[in-house]
Protein backbone atom coordinates (compact mmCIF):
# COMPACT_ATOMS: atom_id res chain seq x y z
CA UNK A 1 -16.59 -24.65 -17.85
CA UNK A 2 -13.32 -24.82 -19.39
CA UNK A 3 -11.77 -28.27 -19.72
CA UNK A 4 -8.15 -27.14 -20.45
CA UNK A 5 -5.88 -25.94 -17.72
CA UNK A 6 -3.83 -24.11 -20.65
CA UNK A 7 -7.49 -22.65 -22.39
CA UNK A 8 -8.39 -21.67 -18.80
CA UNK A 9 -4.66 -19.72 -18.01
CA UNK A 10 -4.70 -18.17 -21.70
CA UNK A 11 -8.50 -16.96 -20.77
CA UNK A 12 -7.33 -15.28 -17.72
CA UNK A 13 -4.33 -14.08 -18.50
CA UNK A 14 -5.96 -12.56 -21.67
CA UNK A 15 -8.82 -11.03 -19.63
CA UNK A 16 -6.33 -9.16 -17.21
CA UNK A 17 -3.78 -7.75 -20.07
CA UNK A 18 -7.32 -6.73 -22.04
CA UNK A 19 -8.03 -5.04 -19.05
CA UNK A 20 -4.92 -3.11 -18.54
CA UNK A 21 -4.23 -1.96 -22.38
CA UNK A 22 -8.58 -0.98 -22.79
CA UNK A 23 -7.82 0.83 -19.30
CA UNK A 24 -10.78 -0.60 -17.42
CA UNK A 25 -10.34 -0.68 -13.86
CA UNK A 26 -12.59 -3.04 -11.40
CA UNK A 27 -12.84 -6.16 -9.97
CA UNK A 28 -13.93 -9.48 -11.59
CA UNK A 29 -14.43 -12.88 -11.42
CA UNK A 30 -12.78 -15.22 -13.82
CA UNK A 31 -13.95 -18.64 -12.14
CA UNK A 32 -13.56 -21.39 -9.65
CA UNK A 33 -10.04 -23.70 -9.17
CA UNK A 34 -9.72 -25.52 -6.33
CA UNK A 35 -13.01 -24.63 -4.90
CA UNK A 36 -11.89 -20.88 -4.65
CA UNK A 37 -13.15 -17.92 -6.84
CA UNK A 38 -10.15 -16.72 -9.19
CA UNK A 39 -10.60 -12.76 -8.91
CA UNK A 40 -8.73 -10.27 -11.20
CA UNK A 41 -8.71 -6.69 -9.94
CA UNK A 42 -7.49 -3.89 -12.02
CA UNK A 43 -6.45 -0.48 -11.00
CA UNK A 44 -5.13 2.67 -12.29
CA UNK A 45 -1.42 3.50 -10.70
CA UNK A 46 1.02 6.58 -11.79
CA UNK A 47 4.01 5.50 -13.52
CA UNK A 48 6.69 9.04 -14.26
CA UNK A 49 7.41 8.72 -17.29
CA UNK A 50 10.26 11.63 -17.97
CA UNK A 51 8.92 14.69 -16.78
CA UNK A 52 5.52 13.39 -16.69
CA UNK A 53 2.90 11.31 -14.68
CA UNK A 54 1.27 9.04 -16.55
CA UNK A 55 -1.83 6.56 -15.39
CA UNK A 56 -1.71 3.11 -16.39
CA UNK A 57 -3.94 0.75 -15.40
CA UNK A 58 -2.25 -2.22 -13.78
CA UNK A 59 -4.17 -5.56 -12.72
CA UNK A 60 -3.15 -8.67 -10.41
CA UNK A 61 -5.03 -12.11 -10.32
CA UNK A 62 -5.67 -13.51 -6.67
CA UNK A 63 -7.52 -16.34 -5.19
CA UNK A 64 -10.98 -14.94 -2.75
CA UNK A 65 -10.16 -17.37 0.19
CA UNK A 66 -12.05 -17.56 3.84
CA UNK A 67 -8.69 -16.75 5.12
CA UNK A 68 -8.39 -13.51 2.34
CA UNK A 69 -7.19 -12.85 -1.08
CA UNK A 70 -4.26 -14.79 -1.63
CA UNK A 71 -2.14 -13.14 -4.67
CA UNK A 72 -1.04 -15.21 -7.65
CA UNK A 73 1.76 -13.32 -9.09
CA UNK A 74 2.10 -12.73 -12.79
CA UNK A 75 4.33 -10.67 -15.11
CA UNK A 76 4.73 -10.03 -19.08
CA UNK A 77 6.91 -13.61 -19.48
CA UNK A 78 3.61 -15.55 -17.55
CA UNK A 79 2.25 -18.47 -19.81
CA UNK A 80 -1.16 -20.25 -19.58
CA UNK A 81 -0.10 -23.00 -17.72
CA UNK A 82 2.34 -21.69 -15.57
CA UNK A 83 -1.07 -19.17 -13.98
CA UNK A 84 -2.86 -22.33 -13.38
CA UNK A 85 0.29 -23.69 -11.57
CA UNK A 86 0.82 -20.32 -9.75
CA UNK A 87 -2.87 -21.02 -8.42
CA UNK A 88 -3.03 -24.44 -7.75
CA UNK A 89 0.30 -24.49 -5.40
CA UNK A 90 -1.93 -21.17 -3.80
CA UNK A 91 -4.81 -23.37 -3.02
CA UNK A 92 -2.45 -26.41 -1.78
CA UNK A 93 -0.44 -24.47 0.23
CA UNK A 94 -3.65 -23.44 2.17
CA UNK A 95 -3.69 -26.62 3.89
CA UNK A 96 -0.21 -27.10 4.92
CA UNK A 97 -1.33 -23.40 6.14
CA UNK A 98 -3.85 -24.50 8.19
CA UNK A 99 -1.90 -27.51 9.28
CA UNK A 100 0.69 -25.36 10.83
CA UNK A 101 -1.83 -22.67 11.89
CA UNK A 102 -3.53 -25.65 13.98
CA UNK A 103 0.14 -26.82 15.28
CA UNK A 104 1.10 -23.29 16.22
CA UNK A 105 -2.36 -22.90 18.04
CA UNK A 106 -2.29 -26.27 19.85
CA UNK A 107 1.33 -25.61 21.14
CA UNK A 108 0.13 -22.24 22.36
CA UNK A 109 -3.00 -24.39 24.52
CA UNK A 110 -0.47 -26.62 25.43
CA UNK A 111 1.62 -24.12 27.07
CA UNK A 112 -0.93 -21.52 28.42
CA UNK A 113 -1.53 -23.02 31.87
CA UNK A 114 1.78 -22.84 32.86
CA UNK A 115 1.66 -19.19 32.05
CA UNK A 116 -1.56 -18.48 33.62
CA UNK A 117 -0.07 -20.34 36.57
CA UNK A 118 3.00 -17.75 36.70
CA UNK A 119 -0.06 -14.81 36.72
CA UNK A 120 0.29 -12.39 39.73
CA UNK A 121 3.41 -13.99 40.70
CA UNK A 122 6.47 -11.23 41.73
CA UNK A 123 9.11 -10.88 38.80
CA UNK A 124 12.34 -12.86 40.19
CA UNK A 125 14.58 -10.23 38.52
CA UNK A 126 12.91 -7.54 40.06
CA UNK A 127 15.60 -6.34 42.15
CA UNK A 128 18.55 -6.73 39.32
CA UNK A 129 16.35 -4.94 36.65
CA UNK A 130 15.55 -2.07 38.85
CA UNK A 131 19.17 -1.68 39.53
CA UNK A 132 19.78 -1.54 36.02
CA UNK A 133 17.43 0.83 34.99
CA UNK A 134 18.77 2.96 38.12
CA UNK A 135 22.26 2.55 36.01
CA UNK A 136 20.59 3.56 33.06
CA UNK A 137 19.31 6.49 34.51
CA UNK A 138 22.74 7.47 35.79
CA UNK A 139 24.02 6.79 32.01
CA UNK A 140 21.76 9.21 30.55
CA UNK A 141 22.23 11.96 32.43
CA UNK A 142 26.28 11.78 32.31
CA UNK A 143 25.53 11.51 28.66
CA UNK A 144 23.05 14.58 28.85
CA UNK A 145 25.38 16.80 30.93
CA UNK A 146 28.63 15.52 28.91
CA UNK A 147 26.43 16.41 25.95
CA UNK A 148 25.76 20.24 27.22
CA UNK A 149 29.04 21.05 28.25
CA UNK A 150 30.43 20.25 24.36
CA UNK A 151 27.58 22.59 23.31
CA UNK A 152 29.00 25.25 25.54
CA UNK A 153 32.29 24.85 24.89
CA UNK A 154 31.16 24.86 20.94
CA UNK A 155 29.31 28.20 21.73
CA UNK A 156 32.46 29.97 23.63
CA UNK A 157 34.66 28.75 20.61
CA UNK A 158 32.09 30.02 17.41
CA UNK A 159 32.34 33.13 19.85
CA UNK A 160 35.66 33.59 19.74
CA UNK A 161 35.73 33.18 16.12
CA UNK A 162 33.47 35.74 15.31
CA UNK A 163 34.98 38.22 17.71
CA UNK A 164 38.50 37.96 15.83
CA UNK A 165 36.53 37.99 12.36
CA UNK A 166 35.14 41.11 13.69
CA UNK A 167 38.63 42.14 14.69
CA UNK A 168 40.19 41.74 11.57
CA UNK A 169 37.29 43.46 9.17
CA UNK A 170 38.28 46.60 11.22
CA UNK A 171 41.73 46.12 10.92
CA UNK A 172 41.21 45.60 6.78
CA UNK A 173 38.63 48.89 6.99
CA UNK A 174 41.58 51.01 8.30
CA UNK A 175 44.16 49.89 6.04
């Protein structure tokens, strides 16, 4: 067990960047924080590189959570302790999570037997949305037949313009 939240980040951190430049690809476990395994996964992704495609492996750090992975992003600039930070606000954000989860769910049981009381019901619009939707219909076919008399009067004009191209390659073969 490490003792030091910055001997703990450098370990990590190390472990994932030793992963990427030896090109080892997997999935690990670094630890616990918080009560929640600390994974590192690493992968192999194509980078183009000028003309060519290049494999590099590439690894991210997440948190293995009852709820799912959580990821705890990291770049090239990440220090020690500012991982552990990344990872601690994960874990602590998981119960304002759950506190709003619970909120969101308990406002959705508060409001459901009004709903189920609406059930079966006849919509009170009914008559206004079918008369729009008749007025929709009505819209698309203006639209559609608007539509198909531009495309024939497009046809009748590339017609004519061919015609008098063909009219005047004669007239330039005679002369």
């Amino acid at each position: 067990m490490v003792e030091s939240c910055e001997k703990a980040g450098a370990w990590i951190l190390s472990q994932a960047r030793l992963a990427e430049r030896e090109g080892r690809t997997g999935q690990w476990s670094m630890g616990r924080i918080a009560g929640f395994e600390v994974m590192c996964e690493a992968h192999e992704q194509q980078f183009r590189t000028s003309d060519k495609r290049k494999p590099e492996v590439v690894s991210s750090i997440y948190l293995d959570t009852p709820a799912g992975e959580i990821e705890v992003e990291t770049d090239r600039e990440t220090r020690p302790l500012g991982l552990i930070s990344r990872i601690e606000h994960a874990a602590l954000r998981l119960d304002s999570d759950l506190a709003e989860t619970r909120r969101s769910l308990d406002e959705a049981q508060r409001r459901l037997p009004a709903y189920r009381a609406r059930e079966g019901l006849p919509f009170a619009e009914a008559d206004d949305l079918a008369a729009k939707c008749a007025e929709l219909s009505a819209l698309d076919a203006a639209l559609a037949a608007e539509g198909k008399e531009k495309e024939a009067a497009l046809k009748s004009a590339t017609a004519n313009d061919d015609t008098a191209s063909a009219v005047a390659e004669k007239i330039e073969q005679v002369a």
